[in-house]
C-alpha atoms as a PDB file:
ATOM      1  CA  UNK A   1     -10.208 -23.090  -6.163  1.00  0.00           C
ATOM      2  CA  UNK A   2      -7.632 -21.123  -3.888  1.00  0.00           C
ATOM      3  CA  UNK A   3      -4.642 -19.196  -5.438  1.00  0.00           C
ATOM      4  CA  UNK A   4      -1.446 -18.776  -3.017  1.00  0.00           C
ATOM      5  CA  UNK A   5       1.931 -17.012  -2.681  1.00  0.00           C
ATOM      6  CA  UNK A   6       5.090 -18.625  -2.404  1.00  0.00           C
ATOM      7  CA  UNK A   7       7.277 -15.603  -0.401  1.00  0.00           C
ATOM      8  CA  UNK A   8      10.165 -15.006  -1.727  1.00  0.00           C
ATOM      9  CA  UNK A   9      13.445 -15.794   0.229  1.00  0.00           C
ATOM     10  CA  UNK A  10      16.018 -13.292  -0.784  1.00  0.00           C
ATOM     11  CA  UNK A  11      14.885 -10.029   1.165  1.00  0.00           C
ATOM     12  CA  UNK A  12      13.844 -11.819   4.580  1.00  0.00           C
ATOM     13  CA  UNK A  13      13.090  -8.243   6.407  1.00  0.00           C
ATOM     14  CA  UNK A  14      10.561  -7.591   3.328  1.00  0.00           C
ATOM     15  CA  UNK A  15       8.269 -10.250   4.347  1.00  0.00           C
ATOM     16  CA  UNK A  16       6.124  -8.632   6.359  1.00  0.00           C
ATOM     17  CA  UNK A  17       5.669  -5.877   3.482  1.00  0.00           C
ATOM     18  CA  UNK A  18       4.702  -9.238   1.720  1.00  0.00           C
ATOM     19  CA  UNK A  19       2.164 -10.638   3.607  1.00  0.00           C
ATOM     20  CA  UNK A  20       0.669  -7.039   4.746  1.00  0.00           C
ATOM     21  CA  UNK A  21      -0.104  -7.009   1.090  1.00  0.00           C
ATOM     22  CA  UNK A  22      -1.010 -10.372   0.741  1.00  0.00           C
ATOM     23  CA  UNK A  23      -3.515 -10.093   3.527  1.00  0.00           C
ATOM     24  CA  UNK A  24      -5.463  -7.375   1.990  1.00  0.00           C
ATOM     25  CA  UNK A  25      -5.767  -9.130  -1.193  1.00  0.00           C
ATOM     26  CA  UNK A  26      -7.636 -12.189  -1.982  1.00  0.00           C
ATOM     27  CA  UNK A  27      -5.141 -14.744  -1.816  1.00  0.00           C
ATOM     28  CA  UNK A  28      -5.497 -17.875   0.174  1.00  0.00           C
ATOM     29  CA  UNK A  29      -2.098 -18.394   1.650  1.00  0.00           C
ATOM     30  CA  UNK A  30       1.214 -17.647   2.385  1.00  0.00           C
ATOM     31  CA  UNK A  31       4.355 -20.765   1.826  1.00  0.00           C
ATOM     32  CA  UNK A  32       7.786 -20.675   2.362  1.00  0.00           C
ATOM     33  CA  UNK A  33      10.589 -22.875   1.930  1.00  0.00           C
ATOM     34  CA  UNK A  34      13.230 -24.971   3.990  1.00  0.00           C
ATOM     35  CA  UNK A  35      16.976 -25.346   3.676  1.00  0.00           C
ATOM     36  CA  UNK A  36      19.620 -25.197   6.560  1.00  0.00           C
ATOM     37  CA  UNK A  37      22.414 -24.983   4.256  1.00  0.00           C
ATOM     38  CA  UNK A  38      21.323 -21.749   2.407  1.00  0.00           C
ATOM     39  CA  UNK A  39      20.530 -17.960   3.505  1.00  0.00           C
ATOM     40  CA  UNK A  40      16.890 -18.760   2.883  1.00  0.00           C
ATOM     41  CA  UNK A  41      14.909 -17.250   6.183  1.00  0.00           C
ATOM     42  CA  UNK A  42      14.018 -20.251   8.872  1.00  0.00           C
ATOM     43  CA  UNK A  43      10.455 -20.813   7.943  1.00  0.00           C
ATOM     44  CA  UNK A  44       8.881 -21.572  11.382  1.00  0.00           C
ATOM     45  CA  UNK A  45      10.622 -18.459  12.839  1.00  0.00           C
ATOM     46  CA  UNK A  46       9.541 -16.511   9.961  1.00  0.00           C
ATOM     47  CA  UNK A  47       5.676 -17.522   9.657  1.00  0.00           C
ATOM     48  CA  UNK A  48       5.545 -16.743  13.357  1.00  0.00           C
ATOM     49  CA  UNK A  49       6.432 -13.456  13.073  1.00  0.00           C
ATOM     50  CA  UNK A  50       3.774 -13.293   9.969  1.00  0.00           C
ATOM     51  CA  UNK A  51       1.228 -14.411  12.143  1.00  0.00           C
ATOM     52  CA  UNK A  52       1.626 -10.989  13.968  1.00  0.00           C
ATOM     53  CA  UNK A  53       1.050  -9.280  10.753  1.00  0.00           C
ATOM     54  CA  UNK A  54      -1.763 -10.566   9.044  1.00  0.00           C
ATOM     55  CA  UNK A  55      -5.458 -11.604   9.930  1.00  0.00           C
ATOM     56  CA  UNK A  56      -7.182 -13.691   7.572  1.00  0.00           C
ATOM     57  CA  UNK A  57      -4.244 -15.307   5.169  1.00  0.00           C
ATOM     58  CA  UNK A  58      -2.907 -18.733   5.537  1.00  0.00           C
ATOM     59  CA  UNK A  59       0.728 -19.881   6.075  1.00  0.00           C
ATOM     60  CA  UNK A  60       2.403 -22.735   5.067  1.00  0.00           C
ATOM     61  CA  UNK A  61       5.851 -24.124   4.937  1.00  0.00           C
ATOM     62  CA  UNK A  62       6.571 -25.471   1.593  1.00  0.00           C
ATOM     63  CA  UNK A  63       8.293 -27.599   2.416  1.00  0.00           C
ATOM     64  CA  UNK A  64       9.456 -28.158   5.704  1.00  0.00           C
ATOM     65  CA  UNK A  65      12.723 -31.186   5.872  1.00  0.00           C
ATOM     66  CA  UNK A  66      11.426 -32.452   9.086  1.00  0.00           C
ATOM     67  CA  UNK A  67      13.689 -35.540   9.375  1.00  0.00           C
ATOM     68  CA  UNK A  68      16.387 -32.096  10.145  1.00  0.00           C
ATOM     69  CA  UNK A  69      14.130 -31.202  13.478  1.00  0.00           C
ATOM     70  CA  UNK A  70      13.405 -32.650  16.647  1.00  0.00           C
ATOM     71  CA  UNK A  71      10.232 -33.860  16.874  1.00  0.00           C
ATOM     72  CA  UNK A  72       8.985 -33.056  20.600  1.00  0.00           C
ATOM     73  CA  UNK A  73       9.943 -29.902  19.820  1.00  0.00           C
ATOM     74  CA  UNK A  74       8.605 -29.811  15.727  1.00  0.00           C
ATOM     75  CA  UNK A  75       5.305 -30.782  17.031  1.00  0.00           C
ATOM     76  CA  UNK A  76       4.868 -27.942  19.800  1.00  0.00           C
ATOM     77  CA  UNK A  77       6.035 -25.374  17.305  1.00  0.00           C
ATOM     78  CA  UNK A  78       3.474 -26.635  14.431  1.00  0.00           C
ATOM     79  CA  UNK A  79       1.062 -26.248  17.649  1.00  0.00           C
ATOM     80  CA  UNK A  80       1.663 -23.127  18.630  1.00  0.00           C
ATOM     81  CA  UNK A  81       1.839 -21.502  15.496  1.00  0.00           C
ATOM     82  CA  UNK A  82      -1.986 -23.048  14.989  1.00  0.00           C
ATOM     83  CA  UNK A  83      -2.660 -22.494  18.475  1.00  0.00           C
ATOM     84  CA  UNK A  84      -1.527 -18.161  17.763  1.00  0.00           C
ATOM     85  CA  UNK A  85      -2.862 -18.065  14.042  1.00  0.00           C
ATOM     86  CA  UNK A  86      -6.268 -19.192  15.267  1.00  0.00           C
ATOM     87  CA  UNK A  87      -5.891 -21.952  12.980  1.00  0.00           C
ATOM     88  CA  UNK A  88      -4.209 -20.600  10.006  1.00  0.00           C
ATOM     89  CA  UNK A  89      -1.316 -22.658   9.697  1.00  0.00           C
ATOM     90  CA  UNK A  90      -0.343 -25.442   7.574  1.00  0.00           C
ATOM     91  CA  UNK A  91       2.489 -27.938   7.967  1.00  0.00           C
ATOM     92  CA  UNK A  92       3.793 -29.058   4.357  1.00  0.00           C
ATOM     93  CA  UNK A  93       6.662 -30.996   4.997  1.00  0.00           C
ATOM     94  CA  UNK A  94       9.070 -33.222   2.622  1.00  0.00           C
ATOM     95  CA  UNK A  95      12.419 -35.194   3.014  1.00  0.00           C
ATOM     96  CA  UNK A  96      14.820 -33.025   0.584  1.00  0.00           C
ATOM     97  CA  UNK A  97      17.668 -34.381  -1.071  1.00  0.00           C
ATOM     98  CA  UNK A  98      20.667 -32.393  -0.477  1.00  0.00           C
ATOM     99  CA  UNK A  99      23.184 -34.498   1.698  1.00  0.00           C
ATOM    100  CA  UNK A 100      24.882 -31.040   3.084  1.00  0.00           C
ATOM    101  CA  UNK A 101      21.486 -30.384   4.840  1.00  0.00           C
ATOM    102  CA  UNK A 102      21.910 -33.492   6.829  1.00  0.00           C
ATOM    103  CA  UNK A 103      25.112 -34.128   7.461  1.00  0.00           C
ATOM    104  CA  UNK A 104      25.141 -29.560   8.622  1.00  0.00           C
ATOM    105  CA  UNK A 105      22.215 -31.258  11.018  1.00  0.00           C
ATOM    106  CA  UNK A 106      23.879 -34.199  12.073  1.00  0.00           C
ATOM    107  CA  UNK A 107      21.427 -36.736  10.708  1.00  0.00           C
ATOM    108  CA  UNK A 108      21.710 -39.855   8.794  1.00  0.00           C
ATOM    109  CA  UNK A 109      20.095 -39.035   5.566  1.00  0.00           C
ATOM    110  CA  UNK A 110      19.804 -42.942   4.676  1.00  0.00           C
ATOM    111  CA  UNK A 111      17.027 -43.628   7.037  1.00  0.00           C
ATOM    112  CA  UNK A 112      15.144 -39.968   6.421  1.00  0.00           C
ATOM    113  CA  UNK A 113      11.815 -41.791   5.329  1.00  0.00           C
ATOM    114  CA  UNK A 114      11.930 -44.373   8.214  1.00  0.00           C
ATOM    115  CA  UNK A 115      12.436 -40.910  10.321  1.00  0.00           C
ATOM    116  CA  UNK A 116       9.848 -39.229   9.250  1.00  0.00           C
ATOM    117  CA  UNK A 117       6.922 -41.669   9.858  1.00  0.00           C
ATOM    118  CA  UNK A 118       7.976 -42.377  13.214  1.00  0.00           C
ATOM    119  CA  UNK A 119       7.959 -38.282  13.636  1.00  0.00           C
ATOM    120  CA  UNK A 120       4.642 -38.610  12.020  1.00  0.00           C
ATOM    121  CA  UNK A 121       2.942 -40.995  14.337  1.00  0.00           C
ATOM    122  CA  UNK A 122       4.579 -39.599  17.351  1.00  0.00           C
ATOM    123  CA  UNK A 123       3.618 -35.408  16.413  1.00  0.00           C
ATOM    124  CA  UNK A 124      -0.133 -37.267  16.016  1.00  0.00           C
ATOM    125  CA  UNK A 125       0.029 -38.185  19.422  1.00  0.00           C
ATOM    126  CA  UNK A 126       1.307 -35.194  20.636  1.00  0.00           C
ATOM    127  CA  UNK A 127      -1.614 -32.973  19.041  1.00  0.00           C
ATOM    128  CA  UNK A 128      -4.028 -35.269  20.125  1.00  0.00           C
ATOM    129  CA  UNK A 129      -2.666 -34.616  23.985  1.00  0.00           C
ATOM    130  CA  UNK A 130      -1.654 -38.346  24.028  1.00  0.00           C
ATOM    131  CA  UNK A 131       1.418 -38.973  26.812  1.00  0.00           C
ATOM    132  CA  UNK A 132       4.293 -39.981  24.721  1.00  0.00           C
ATOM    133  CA  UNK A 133       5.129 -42.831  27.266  1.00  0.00           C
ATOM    134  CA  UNK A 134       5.355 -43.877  31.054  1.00  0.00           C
ATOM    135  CA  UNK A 135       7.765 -41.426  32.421  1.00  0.00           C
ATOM    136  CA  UNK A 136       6.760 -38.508  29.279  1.00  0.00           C
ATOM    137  CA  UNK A 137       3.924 -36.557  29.624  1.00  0.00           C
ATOM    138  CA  UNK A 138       1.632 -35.195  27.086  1.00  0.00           C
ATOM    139  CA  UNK A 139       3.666 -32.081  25.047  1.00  0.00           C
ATOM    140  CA  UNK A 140       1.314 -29.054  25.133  1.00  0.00           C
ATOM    141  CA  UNK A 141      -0.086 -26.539  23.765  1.00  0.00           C
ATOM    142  CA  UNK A 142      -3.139 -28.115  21.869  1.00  0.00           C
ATOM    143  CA  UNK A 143      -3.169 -26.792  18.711  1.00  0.00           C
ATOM    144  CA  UNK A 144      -5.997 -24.792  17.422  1.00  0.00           C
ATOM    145  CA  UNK A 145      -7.301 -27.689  15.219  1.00  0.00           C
ATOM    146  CA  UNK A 146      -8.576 -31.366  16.943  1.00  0.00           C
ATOM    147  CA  UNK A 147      -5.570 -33.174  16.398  1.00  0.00           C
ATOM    148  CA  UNK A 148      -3.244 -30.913  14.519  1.00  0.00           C
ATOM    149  CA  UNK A 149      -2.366 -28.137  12.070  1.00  0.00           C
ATOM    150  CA  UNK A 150      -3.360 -29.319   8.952  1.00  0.00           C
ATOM    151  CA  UNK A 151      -0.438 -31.138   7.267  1.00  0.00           C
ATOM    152  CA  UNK A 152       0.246 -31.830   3.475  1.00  0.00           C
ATOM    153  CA  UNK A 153       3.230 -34.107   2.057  1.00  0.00           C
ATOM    154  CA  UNK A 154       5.497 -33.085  -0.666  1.00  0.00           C
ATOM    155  CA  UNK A 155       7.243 -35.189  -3.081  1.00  0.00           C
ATOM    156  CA  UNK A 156       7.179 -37.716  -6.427  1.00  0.00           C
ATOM    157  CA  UNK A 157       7.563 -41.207  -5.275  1.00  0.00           C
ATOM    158  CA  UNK A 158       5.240 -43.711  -3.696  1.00  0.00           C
ATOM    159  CA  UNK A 159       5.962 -43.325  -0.631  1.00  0.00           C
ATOM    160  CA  UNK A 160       4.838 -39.949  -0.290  1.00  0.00           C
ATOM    161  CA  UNK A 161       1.109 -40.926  -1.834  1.00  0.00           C
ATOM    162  CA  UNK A 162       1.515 -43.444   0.835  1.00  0.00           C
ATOM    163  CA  UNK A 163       2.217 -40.923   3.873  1.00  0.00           C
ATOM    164  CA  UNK A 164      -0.614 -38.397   2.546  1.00  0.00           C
ATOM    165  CA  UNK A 165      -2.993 -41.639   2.965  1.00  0.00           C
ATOM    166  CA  UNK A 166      -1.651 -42.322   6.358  1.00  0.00           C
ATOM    167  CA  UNK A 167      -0.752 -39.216   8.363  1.00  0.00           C
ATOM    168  CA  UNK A 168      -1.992 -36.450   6.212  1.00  0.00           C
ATOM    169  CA  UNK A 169      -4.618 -34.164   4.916  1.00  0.00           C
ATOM    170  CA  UNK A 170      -3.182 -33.884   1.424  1.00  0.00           C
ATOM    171  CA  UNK A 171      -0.141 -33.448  -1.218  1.00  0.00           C
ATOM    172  CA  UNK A 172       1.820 -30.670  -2.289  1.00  0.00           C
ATOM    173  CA  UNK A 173       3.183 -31.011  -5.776  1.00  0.00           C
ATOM    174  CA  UNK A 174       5.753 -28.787  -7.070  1.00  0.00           C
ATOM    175  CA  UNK A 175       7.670 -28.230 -10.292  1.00  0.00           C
ATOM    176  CA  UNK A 176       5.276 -30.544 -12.288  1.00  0.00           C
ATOM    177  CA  UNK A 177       3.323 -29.456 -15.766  1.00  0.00           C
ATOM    178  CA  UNK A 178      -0.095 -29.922 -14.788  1.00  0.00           C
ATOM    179  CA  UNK A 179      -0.352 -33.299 -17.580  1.00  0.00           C
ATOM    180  CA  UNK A 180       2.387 -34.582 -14.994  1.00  0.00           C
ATOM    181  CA  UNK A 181       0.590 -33.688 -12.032  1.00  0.00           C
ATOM    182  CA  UNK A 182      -2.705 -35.239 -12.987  1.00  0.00           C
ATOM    183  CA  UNK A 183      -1.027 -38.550 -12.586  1.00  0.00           C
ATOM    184  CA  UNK A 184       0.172 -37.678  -8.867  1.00  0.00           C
ATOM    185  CA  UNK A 185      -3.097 -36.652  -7.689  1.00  0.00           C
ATOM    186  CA  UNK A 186      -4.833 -39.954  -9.181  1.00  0.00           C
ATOM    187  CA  UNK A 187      -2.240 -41.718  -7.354  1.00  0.00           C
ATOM    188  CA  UNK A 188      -2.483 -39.571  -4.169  1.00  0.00           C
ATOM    189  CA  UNK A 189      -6.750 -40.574  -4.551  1.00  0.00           C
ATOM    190  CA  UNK A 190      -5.960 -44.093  -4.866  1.00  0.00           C
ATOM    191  CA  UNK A 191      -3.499 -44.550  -2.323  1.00  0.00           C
ATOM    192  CA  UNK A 192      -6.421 -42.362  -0.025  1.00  0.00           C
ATOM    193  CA  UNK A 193      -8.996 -44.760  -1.174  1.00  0.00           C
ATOM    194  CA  UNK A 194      -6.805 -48.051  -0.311  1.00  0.00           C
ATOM    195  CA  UNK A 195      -5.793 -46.697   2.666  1.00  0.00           C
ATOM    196  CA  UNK A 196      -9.794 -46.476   3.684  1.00  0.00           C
ATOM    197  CA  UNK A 197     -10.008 -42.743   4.004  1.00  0.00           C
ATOM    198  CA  UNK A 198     -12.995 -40.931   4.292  1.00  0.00           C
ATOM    199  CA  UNK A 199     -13.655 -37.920   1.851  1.00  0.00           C
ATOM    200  CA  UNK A 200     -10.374 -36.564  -0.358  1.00  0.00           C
ATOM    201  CA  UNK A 201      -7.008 -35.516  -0.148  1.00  0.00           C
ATOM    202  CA  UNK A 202      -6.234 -31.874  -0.541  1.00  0.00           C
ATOM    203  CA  UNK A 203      -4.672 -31.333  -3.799  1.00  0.00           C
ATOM    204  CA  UNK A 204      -2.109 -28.471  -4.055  1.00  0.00           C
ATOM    205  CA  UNK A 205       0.233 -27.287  -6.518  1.00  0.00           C
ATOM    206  CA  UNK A 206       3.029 -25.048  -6.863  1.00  0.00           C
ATOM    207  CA  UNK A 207       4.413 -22.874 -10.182  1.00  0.00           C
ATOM    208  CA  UNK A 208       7.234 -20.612 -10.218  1.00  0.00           C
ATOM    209  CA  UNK A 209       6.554 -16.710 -11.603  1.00  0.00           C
ATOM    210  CA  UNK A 210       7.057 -13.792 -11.424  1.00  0.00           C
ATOM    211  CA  UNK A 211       5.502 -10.182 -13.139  1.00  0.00           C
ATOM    212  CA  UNK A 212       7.088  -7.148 -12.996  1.00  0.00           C
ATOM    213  CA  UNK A 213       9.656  -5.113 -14.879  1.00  0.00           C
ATOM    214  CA  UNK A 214      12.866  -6.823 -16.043  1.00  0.00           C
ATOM    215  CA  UNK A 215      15.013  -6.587 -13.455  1.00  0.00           C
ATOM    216  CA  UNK A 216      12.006  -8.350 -11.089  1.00  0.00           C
ATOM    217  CA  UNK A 217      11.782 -11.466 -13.892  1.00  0.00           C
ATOM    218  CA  UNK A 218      15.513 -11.112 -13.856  1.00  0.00           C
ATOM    219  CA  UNK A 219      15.759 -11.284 -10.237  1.00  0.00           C
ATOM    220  CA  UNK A 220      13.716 -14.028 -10.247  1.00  0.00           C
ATOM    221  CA  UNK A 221      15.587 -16.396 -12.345  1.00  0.00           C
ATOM    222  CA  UNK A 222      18.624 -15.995 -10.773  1.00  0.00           C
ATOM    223  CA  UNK A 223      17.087 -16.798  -7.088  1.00  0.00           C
ATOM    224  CA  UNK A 224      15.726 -19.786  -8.770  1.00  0.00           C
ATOM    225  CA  UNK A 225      18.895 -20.725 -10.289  1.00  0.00           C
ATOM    226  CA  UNK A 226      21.346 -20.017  -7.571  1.00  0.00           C
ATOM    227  CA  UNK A 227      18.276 -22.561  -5.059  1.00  0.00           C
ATOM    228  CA  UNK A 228      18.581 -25.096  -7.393  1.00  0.00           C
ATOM    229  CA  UNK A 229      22.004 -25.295  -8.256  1.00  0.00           C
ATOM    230  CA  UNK A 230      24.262 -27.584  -8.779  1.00  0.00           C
ATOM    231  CA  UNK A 231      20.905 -29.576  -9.751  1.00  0.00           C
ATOM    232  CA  UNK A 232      21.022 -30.191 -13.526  1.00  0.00           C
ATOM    233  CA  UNK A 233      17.584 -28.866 -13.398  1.00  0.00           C
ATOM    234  CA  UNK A 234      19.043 -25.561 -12.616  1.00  0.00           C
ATOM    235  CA  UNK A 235      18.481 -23.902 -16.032  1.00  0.00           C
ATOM    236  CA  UNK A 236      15.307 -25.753 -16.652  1.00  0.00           C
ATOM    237  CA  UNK A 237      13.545 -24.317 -13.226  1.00  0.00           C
ATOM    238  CA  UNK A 238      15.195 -20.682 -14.148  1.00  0.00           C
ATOM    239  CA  UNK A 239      13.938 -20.427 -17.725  1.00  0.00           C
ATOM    240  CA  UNK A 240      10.522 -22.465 -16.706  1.00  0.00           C
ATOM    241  CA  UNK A 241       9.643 -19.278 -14.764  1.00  0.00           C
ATOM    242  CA  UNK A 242       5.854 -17.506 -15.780  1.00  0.00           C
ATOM    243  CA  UNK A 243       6.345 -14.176 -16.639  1.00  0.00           C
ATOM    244  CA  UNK A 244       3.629 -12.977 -18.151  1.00  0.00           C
ATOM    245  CA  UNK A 245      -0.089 -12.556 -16.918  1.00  0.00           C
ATOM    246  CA  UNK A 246      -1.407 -15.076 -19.255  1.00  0.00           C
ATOM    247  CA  UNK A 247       0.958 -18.088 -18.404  1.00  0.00           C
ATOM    248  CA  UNK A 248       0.019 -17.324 -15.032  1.00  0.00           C
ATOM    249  CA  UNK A 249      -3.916 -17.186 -15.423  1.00  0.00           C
ATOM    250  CA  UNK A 250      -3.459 -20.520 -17.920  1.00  0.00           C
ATOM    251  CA  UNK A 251      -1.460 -22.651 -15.608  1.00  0.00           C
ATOM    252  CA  UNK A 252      -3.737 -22.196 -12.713  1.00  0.00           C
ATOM    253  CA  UNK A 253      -6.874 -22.867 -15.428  1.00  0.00           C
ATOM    254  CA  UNK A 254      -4.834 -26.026 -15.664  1.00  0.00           C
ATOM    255  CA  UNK A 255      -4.298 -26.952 -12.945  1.00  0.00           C
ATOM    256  CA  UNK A 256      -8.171 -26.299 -11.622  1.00  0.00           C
ATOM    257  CA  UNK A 257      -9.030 -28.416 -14.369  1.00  0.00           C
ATOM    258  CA  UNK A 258      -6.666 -31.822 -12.759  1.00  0.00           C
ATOM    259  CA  UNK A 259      -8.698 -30.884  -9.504  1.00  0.00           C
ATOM    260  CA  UNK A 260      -6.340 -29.296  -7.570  1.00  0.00           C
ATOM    261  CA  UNK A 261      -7.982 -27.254  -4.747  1.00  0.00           C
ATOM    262  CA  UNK A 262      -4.927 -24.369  -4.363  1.00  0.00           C
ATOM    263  CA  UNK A 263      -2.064 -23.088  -6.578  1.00  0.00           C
ATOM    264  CA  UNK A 264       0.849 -21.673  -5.339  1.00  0.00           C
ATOM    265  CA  UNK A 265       2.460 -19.225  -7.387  1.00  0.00           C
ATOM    266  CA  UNK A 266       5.919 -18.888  -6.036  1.00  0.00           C
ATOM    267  CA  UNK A 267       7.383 -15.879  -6.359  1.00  0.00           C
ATOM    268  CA  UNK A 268      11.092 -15.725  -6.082  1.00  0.00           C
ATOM    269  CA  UNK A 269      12.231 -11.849  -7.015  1.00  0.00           C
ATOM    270  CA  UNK A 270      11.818  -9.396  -3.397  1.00  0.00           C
ATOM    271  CA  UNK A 271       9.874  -7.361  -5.636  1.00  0.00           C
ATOM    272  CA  UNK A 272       6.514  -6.970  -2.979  1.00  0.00           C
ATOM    273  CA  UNK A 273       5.036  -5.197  -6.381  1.00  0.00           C
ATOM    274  CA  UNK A 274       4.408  -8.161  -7.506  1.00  0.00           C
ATOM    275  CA  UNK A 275       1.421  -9.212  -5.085  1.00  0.00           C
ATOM    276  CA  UNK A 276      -0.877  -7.095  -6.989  1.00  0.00           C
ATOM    277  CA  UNK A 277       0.593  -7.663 -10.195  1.00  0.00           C
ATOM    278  CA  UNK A 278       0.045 -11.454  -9.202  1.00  0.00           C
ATOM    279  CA  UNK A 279      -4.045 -10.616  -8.090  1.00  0.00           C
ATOM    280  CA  UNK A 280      -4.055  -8.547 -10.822  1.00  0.00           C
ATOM    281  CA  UNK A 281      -3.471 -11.564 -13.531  1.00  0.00           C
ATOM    282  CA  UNK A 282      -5.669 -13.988 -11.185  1.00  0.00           C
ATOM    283  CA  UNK A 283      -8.273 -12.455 -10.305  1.00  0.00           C
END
């Protein structure tokens, strides 16, 4: 099983410190997260400069609120970061939930499922160099992979099982005790398995921590908190944090044992320290 980083979002121009680090250690891949209304770093923008600046690490967005983007566009940026990273890149993408997101990007957030499977089928066509209609073109570049970056689906409700069987390669879980998780990934199987699938979904899930000194845990919580808020799950996701070297090597144990195939550990404090404090307790 594969162990990731979630980057952290506070110190953008410490990112490439991050994944310079991360690179050189054994850790399978790099995420980072989406808002619009927050000072979190644009995550396309960001992994593409991160290509530059590593060689063998994956990166992710985790997630990415595609119902905010365009898709023409959406799909030949998830190209050409594949297309530059020599395949290294994975598109996790999700809905969100925060109306200021969507009404700061001028879309209905109503219809945002409906939305997002038309992007879905439509970015499909695109990778696979499929015109879009009569008077459009195919959208280039082809992306390093046949028919697309890999692309996982986050979320908790049916539907999402249902787009993983459909359009994707797998499911991103987040926030979720593993005994809460195992439920998700059965359904994610089964909907894979109704659907007519071959193989499996790709199972992946994601657990706040952080290691370091006080003021890193410290850090950490109040990133977390200040994200999350004014969710009532504010406190819970703050104080839910790993902090110690042994929650962190027992939750991914855990989590291996559900059959996931990569955890995330997301790492909110700037602290870069803590990508070898983090290989350190892994591995």
């Amino acid at each position: 099983m594969s162990v990731g980083l979630g980057l952290p979002i506070a110190a953008p121009e410490q990112l490439p410190t991050w994944a310079r680090r991360a690179d050189a250690s054994p850790f399978s891949t790099l995420a980072l997260l989406d808002r619009l209304v927050y000072a979190n770093p644009e995550p396309l923008v960001t992994l593409a400069t991160l290509v530059g600046t590593t060689e063998r690490v994956r990166l992710q967005t985790e997630v990415l609120l595609a119902p905010l983007h365009r898709t023409a566009l959406l799909a030949k940026q998830a190209a050409t970061l594949d297309l530059l990273s020599g395949g290294r890149f994975t598109l996790g993408i999700g809905i969100g939930g925060r109306p200021d997101d969507y009404l700061a990007a001028g879309i209905e957030q109503r219809t945002r499922g409906r939305r997002l499977d038309d992007q879905m089928a439509r970015m499909r066509r695109m990778w696979n160099g499929q015109p879009l209609g009569d008077e459009v073109g195919p959208v280039g570049p082809a992306p390093a992979r046949p028919g697309g970056p890999e692309v996982l689906f986050g979320g908790f409700v049916p539907a999402v099982m249902n787009r993983v069987a459909r359009w994707g390669d797998g499911f991103l879980g987040a926030a979720l005790p593993p005994a809460h998780m195992d439920r998700l990934f059965r359904d994610v199987e089964a909907a894979w398995a109704k659907q007519g699938r071959a193989g499996r979904p790709r199972l992946v899930a994601q657990v706040n921590a952080a290691l370091g000194p006080e003021e890193t845990v410290a850090a950490a919580r109040r990133e977390a908190h200040a994200y999350y808020h004014p969710s009532p799950f504010a406190d819970h996701v703050a104080e839910g944090i790993l902090t110690t070297p042994r929650a962190v090597r027992d939750a991914v144990a855990a989590f291996r044992a559900i059959g996931a195939d990569e955890v995330m550990l997301y790492c909110w404090a700037p602290d870069p320290e803590q990508v070898e404090r983090m290989a350190d307790a892994v591995f």
